[in-house]
PDB file of N, CA and C in Angstrom:
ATOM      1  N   UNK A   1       2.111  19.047  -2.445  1.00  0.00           N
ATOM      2  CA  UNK A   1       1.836  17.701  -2.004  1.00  0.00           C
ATOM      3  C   UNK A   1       0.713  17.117  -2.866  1.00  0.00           C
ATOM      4  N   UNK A   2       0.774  15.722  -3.351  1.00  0.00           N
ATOM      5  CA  UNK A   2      -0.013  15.152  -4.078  1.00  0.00           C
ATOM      6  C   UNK A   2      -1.571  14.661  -3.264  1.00  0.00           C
ATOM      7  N   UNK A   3      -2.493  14.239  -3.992  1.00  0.00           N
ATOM      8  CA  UNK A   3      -3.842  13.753  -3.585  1.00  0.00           C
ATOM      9  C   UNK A   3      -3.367  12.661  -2.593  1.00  0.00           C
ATOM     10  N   UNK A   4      -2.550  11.705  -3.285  1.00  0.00           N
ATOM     11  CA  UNK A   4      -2.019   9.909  -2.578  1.00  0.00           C
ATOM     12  C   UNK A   4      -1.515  10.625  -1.547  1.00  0.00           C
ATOM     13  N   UNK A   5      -0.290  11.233  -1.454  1.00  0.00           N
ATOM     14  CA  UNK A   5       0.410  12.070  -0.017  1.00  0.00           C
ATOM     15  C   UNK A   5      -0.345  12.746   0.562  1.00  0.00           C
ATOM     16  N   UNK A   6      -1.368  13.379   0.348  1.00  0.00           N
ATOM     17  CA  UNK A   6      -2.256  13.876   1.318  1.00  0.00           C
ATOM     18  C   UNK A   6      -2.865  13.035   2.279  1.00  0.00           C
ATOM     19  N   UNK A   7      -3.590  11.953   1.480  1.00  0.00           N
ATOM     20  CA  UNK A   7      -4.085  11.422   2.124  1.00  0.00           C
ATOM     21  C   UNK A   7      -3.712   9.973   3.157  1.00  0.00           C
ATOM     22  N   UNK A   8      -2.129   9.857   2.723  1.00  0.00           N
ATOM     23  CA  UNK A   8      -1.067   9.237   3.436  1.00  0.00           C
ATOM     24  C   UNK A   8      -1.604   9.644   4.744  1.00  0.00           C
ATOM     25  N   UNK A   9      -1.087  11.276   4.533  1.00  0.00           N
ATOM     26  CA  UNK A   9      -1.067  11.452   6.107  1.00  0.00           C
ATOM     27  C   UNK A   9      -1.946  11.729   6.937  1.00  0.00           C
ATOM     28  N   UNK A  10      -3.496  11.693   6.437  1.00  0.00           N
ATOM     29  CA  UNK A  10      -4.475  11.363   7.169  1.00  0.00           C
ATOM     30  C   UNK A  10      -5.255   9.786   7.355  1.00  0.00           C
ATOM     31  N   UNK A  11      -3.469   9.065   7.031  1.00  0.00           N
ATOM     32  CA  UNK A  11      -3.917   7.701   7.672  1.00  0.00           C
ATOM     33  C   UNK A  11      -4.681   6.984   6.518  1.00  0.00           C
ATOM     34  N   UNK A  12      -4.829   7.371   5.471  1.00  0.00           N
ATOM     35  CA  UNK A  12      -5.962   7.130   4.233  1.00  0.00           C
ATOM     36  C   UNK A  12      -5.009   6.359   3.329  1.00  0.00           C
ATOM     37  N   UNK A  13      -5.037   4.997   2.651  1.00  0.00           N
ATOM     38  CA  UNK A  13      -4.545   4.773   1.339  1.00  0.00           C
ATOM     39  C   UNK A  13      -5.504   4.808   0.624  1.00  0.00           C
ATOM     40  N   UNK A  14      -5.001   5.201  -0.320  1.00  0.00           N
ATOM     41  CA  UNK A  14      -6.046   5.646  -1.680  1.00  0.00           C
ATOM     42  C   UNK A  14      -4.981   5.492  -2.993  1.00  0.00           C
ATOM     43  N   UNK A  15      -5.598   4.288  -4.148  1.00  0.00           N
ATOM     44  CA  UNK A  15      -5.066   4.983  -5.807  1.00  0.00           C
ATOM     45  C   UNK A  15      -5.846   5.316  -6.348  1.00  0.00           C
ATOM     46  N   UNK A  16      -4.947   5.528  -7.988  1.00  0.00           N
ATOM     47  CA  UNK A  16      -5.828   6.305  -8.971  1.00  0.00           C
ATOM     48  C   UNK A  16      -6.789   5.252  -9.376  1.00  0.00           C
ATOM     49  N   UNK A  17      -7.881   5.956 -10.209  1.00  0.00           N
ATOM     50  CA  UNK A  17      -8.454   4.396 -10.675  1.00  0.00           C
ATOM     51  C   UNK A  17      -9.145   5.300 -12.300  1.00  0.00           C
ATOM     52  N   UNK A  18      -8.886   4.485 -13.425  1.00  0.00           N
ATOM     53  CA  UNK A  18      -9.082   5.608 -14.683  1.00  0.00           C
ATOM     54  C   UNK A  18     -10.466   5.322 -15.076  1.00  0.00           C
ATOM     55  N   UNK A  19     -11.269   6.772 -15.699  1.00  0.00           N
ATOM     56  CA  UNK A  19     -12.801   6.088 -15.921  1.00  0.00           C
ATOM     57  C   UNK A  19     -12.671   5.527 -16.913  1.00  0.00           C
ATOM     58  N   UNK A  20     -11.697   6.112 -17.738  1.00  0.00           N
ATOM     59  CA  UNK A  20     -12.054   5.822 -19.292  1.00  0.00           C
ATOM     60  C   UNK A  20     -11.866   4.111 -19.708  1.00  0.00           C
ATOM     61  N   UNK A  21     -10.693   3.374 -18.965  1.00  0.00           N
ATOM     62  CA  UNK A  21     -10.138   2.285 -19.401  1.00  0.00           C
ATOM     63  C   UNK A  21     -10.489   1.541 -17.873  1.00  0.00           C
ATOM     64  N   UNK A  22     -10.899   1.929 -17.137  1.00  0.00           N
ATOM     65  CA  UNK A  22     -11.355   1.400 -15.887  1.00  0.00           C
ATOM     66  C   UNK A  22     -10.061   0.202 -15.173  1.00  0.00           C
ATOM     67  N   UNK A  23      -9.037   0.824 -15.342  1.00  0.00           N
ATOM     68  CA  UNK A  23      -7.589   0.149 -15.087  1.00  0.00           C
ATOM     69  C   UNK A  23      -7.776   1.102 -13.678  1.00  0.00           C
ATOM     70  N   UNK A  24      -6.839   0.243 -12.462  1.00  0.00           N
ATOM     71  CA  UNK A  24      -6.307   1.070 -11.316  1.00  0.00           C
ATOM     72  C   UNK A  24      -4.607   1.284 -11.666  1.00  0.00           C
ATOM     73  N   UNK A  25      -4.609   2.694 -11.192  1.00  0.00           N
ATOM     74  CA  UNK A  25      -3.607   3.418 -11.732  1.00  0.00           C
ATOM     75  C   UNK A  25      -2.252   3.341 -10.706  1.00  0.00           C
ATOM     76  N   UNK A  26      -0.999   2.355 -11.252  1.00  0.00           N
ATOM     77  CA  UNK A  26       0.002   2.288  -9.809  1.00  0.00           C
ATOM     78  C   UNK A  26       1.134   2.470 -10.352  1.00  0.00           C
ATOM     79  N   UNK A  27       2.044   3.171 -10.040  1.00  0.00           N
ATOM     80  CA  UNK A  27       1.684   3.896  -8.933  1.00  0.00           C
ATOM     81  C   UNK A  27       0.799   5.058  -8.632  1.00  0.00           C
ATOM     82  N   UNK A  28       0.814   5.212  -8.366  1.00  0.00           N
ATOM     83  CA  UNK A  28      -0.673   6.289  -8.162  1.00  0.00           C
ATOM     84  C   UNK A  28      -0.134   8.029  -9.255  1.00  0.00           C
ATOM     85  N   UNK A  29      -1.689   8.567 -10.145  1.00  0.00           N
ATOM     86  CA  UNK A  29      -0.922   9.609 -10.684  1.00  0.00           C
ATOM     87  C   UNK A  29      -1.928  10.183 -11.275  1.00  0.00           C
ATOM     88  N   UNK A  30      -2.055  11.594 -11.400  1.00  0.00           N
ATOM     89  CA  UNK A  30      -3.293  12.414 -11.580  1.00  0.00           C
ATOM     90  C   UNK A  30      -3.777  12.105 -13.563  1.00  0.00           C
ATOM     91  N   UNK A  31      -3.259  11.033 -13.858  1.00  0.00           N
ATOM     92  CA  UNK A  31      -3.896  10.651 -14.949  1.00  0.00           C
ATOM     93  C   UNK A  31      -3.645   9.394 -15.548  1.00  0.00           C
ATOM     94  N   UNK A  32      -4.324   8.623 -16.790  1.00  0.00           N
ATOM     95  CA  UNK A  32      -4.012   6.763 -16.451  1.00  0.00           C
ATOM     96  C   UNK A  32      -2.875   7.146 -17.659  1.00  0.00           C
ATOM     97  N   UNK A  33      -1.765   5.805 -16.395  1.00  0.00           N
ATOM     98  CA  UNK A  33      -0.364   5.702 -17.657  1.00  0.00           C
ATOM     99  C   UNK A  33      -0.596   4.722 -19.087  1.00  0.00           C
ATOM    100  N   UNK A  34      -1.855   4.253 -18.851  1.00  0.00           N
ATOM    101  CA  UNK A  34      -2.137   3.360 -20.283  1.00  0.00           C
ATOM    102  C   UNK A  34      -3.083   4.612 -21.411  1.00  0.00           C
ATOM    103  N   UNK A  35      -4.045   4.926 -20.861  1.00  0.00           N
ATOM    104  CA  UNK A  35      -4.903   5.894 -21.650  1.00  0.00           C
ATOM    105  C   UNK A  35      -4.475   7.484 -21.592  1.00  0.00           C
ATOM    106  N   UNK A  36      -4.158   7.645 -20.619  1.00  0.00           N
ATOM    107  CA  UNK A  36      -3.929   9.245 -20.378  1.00  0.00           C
ATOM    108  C   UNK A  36      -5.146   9.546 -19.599  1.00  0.00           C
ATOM    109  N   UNK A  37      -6.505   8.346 -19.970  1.00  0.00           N
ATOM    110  CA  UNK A  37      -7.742   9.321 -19.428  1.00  0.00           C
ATOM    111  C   UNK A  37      -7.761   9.914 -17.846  1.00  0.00           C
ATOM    112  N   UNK A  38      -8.998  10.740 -17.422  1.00  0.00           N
ATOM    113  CA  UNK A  38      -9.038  11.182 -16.099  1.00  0.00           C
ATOM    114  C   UNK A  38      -9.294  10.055 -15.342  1.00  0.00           C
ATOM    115  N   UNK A  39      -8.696  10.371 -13.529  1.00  0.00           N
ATOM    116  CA  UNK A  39      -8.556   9.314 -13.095  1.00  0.00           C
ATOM    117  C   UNK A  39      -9.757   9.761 -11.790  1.00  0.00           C
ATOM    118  N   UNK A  40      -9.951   9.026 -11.071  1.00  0.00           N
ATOM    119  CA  UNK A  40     -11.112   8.965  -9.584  1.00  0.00           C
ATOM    120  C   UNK A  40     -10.033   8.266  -8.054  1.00  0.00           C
ATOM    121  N   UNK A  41      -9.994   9.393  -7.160  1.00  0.00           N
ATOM    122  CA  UNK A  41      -9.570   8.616  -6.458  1.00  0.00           C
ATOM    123  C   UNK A  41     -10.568   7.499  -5.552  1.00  0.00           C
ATOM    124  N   UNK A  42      -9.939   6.587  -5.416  1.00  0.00           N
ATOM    125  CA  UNK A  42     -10.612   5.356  -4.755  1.00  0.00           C
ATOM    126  C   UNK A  42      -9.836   4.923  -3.354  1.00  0.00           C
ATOM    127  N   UNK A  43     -10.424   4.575  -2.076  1.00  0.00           N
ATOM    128  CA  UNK A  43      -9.478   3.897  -1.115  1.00  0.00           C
ATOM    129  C   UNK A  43      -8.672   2.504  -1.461  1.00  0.00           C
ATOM    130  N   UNK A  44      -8.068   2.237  -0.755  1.00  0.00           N
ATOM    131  CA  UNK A  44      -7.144   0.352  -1.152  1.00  0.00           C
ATOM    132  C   UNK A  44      -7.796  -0.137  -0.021  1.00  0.00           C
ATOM    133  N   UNK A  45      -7.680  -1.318  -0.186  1.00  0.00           N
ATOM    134  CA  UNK A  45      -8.297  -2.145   1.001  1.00  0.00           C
ATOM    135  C   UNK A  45      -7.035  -1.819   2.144  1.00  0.00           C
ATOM    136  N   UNK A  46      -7.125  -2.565   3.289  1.00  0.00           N
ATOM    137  CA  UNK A  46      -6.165  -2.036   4.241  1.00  0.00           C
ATOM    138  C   UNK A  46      -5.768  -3.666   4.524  1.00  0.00           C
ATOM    139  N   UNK A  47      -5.873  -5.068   3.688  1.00  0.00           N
ATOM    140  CA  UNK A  47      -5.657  -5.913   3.703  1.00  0.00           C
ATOM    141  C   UNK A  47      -4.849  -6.606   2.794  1.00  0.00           C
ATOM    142  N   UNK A  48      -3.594  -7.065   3.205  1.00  0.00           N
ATOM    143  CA  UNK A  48      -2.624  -7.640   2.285  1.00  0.00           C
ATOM    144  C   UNK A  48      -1.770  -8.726   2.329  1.00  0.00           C
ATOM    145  N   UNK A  49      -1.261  -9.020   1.269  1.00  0.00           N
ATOM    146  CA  UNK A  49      -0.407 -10.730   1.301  1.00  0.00           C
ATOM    147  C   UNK A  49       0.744 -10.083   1.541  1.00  0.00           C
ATOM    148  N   UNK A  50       1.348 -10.946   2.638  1.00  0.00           N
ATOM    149  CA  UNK A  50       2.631 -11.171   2.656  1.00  0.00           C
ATOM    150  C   UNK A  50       4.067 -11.563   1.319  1.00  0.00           C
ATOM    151  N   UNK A  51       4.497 -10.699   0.620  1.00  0.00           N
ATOM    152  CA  UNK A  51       5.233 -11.221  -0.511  1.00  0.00           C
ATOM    153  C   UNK A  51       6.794 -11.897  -0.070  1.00  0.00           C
ATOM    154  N   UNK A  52       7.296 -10.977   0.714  1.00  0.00           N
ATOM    155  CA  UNK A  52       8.579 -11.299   1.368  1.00  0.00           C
ATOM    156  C   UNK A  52       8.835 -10.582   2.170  1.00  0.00           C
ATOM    157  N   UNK A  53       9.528 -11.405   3.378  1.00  0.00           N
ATOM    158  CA  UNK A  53      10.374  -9.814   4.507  1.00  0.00           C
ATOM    159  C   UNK A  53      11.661 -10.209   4.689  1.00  0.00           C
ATOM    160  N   UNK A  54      12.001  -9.636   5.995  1.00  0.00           N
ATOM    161  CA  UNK A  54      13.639  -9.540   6.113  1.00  0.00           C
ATOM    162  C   UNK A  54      13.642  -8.809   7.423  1.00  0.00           C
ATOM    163  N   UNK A  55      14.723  -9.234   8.290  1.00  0.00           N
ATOM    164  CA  UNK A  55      14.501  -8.731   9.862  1.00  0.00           C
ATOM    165  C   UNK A  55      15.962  -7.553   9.476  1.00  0.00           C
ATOM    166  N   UNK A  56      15.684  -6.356  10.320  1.00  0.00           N
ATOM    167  CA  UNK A  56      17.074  -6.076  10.361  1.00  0.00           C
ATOM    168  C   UNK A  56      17.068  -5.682  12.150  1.00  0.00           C
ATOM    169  N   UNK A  57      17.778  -6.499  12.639  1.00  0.00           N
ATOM    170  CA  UNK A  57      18.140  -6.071  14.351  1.00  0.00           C
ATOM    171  C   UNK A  57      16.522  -6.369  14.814  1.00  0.00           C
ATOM    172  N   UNK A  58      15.742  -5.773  15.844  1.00  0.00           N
ATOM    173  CA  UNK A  58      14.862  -6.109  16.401  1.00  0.00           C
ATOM    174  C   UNK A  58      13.325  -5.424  15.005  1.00  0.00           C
ATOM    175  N   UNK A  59      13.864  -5.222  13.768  1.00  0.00           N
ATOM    176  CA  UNK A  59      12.395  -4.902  12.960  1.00  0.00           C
ATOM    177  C   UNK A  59      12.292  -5.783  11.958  1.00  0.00           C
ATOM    178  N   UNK A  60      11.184  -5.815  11.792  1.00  0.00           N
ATOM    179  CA  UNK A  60      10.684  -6.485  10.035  1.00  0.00           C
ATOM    180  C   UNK A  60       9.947  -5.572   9.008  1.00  0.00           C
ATOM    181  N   UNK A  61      10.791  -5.923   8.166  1.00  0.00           N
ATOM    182  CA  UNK A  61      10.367  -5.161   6.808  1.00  0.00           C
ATOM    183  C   UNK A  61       9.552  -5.702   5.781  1.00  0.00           C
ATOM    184  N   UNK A  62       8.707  -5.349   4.578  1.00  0.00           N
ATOM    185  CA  UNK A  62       8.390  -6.811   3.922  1.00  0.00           C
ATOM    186  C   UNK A  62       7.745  -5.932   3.009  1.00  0.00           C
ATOM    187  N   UNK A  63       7.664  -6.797   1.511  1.00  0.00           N
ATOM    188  CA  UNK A  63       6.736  -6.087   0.335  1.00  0.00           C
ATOM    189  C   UNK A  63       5.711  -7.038   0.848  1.00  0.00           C
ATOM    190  N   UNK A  64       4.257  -5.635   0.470  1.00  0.00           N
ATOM    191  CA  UNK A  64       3.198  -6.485   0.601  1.00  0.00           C
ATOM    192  C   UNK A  64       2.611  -6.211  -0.989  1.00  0.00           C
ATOM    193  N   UNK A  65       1.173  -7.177  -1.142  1.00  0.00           N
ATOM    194  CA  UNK A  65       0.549  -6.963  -1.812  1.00  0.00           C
ATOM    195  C   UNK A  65      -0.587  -6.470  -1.344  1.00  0.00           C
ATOM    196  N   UNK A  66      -1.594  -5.431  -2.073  1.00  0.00           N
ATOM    197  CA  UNK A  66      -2.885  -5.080  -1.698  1.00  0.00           C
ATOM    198  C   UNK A  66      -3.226  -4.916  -3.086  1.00  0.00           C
ATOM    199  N   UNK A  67      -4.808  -5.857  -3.299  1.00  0.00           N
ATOM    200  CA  UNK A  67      -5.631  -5.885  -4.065  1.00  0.00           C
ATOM    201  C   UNK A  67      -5.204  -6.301  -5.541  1.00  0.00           C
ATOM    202  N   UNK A  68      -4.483  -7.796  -5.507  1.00  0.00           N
ATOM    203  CA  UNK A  68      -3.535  -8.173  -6.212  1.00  0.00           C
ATOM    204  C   UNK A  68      -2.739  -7.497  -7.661  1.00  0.00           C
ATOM    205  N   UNK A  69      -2.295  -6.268  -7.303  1.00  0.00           N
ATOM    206  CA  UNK A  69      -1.339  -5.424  -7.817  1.00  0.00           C
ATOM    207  C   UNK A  69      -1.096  -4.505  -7.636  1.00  0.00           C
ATOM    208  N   UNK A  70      -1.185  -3.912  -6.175  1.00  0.00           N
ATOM    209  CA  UNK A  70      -0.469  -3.172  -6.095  1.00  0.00           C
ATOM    210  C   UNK A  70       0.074  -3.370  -4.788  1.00  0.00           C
ATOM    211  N   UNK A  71       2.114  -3.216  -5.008  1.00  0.00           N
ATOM    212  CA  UNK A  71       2.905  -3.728  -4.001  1.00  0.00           C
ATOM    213  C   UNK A  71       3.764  -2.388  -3.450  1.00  0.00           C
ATOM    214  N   UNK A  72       3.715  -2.256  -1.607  1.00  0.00           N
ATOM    215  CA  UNK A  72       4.886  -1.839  -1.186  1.00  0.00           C
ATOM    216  C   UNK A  72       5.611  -2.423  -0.545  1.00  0.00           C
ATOM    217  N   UNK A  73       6.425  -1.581   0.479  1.00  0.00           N
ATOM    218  CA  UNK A  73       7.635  -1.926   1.193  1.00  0.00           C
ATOM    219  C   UNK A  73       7.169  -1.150   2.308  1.00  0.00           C
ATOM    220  N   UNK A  74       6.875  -2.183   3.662  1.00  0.00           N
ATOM    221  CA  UNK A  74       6.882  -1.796   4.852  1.00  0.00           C
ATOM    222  C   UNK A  74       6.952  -2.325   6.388  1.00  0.00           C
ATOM    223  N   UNK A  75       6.884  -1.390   7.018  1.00  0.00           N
ATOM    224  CA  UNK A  75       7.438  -2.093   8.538  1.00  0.00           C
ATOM    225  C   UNK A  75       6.332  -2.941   8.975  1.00  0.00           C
ATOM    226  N   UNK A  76       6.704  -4.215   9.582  1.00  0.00           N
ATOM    227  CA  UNK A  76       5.635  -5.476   9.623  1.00  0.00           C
ATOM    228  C   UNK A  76       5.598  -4.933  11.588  1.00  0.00           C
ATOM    229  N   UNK A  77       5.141  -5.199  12.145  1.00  0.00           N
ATOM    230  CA  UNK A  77       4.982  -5.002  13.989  1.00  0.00           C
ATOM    231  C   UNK A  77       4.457  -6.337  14.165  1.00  0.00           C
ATOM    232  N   UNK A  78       5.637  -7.549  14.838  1.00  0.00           N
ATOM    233  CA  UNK A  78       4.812  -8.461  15.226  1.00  0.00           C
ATOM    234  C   UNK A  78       5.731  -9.737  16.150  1.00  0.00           C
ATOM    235  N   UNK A  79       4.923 -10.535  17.206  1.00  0.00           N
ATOM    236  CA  UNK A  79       6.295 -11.313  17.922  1.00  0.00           C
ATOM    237  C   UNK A  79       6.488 -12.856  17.560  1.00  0.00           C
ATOM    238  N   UNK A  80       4.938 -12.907  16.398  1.00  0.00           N
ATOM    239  CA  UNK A  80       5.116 -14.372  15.854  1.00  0.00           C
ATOM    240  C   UNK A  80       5.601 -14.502  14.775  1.00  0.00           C
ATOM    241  N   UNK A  81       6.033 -15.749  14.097  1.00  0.00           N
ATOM    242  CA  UNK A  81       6.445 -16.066  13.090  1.00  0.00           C
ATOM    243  C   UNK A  81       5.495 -15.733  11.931  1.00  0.00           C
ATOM    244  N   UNK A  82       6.563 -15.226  10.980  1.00  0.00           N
ATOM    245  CA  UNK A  82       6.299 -14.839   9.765  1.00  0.00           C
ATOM    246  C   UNK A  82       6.427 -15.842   8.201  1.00  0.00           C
ATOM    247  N   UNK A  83       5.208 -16.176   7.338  1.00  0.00           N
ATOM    248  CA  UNK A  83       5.291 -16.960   5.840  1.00  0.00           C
ATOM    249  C   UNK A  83       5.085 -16.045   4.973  1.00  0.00           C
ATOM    250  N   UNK A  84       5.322 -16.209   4.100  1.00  0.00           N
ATOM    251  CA  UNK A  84       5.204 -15.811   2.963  1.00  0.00           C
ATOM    252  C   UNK A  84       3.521 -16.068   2.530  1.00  0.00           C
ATOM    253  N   UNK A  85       2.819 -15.588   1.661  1.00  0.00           N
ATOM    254  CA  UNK A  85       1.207 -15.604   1.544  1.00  0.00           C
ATOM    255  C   UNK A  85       0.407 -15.027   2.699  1.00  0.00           C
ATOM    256  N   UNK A  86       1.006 -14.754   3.867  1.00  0.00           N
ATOM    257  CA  UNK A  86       0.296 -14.127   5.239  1.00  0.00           C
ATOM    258  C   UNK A  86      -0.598 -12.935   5.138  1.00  0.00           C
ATOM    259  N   UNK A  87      -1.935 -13.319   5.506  1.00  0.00           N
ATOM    260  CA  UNK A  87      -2.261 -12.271   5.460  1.00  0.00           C
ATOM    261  C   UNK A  87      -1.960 -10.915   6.333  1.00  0.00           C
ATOM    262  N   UNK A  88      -1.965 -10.033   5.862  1.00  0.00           N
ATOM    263  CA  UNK A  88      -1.898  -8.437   7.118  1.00  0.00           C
ATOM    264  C   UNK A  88      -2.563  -7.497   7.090  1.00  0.00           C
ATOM    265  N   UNK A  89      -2.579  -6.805   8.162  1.00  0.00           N
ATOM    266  CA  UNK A  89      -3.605  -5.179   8.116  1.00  0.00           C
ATOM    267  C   UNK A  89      -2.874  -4.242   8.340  1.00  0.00           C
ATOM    268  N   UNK A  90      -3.087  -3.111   7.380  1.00  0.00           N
ATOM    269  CA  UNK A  90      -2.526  -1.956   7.519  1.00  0.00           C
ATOM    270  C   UNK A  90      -3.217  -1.323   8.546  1.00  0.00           C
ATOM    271  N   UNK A  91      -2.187  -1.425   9.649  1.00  0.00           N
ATOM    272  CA  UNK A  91      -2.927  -0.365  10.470  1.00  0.00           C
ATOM    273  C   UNK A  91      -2.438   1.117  11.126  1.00  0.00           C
ATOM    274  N   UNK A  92      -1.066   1.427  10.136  1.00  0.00           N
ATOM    275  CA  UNK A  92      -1.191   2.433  10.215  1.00  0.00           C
ATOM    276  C   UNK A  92      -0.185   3.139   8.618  1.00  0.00           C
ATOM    277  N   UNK A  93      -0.807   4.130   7.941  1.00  0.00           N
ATOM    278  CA  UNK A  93       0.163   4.903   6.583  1.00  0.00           C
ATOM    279  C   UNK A  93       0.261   6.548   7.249  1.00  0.00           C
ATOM    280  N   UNK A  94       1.483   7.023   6.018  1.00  0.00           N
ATOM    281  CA  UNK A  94       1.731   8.460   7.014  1.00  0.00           C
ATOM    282  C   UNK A  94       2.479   8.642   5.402  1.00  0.00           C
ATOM    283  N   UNK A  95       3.217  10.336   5.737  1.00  0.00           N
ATOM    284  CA  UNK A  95       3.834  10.874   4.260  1.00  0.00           C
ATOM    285  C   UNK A  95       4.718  11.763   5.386  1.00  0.00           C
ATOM    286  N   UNK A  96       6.043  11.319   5.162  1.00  0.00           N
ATOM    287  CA  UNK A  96       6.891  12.880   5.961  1.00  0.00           C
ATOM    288  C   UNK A  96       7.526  13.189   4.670  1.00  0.00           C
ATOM    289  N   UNK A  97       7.764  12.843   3.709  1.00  0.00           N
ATOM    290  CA  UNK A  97       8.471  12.952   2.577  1.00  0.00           C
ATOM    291  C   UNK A  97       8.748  11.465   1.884  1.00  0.00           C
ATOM    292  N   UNK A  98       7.970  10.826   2.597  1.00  0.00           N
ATOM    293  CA  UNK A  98       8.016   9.040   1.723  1.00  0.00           C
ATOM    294  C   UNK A  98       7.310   8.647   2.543  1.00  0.00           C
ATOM    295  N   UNK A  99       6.644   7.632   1.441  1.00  0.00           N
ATOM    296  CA  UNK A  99       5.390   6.766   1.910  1.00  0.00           C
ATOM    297  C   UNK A  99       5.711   5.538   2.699  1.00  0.00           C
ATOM    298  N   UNK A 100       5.095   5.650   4.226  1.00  0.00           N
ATOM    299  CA  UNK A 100       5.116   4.803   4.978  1.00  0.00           C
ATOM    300  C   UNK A 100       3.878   3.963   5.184  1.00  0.00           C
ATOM    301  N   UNK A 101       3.968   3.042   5.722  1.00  0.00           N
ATOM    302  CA  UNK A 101       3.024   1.972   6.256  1.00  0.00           C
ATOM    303  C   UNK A 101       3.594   1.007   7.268  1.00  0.00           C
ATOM    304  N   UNK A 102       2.833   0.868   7.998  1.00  0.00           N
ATOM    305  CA  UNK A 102       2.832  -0.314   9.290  1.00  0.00           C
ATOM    306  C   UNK A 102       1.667  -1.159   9.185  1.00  0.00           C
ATOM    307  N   UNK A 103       2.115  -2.577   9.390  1.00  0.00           N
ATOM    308  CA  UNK A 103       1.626  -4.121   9.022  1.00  0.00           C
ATOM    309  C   UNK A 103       1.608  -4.618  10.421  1.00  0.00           C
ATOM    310  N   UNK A 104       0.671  -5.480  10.317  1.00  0.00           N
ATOM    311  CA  UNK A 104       0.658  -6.360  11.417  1.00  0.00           C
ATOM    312  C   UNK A 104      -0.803  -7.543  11.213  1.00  0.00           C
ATOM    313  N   UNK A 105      -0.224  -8.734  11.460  1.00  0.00           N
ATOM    314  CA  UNK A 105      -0.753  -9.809  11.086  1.00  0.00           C
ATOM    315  C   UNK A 105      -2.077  -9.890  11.641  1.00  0.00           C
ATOM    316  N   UNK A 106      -2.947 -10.579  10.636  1.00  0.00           N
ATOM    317  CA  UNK A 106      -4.175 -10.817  10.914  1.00  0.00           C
ATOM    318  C   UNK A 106      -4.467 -12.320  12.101  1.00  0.00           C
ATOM    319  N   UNK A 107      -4.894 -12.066  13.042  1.00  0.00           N
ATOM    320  CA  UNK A 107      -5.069 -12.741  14.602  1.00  0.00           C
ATOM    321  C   UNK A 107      -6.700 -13.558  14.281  1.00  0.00           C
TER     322      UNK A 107
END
């Protein structure tokens, strides 16, 4: 199991971040894909833009952004209407064998 998946599942997002070229490293990876140099893990904020979602049956799905570049795909929890630019909080990540996250709008 990787550093990022570890710490998935103690609820932690974290990327790489490189010393040498001081680039954050995404997707996340035990060395920078521009330099090669060594990397530091760093937390992500747990705050993100809404990019797009999509309902399927009673869920919402949606790419977010956190810390303007780096984007996933995850389950939104919520009973109001949804825009595009919205802000959200991760309030919950996990690793069973793929990286999860749960969203839910900032109140």
């Amino acid at each position: 199991m990787t550093r990022f998946e570890q710490e998935l599942k103690n609820n932690v997002f974290v990327s790489s971040f490189c010393t040498r070229c001081n680039k954050q490293v995404w997707p996340p990876s035990d060395m920078c894909n521009s330099c090669f140099g060594n990397i530091i893990w760093k937390p992500v904020t747990r705050i993100a833009k809404l990019i797009e979602f999509s309902r399927k049956g009673d869920e919402i799905f949606g790419i977010v952004e956190f810390e303007n570049n780096i984007r996933v795909m995850g389950r939104i929890v919520t009973t109001s209407a949804l825009h595009a630019g919205q802000m959200l909080n991760l309030i919950e990540c996990d690793y069973d064998g793929k990286a999860k996250f749960v969203l839910a709008p900032i109140v």
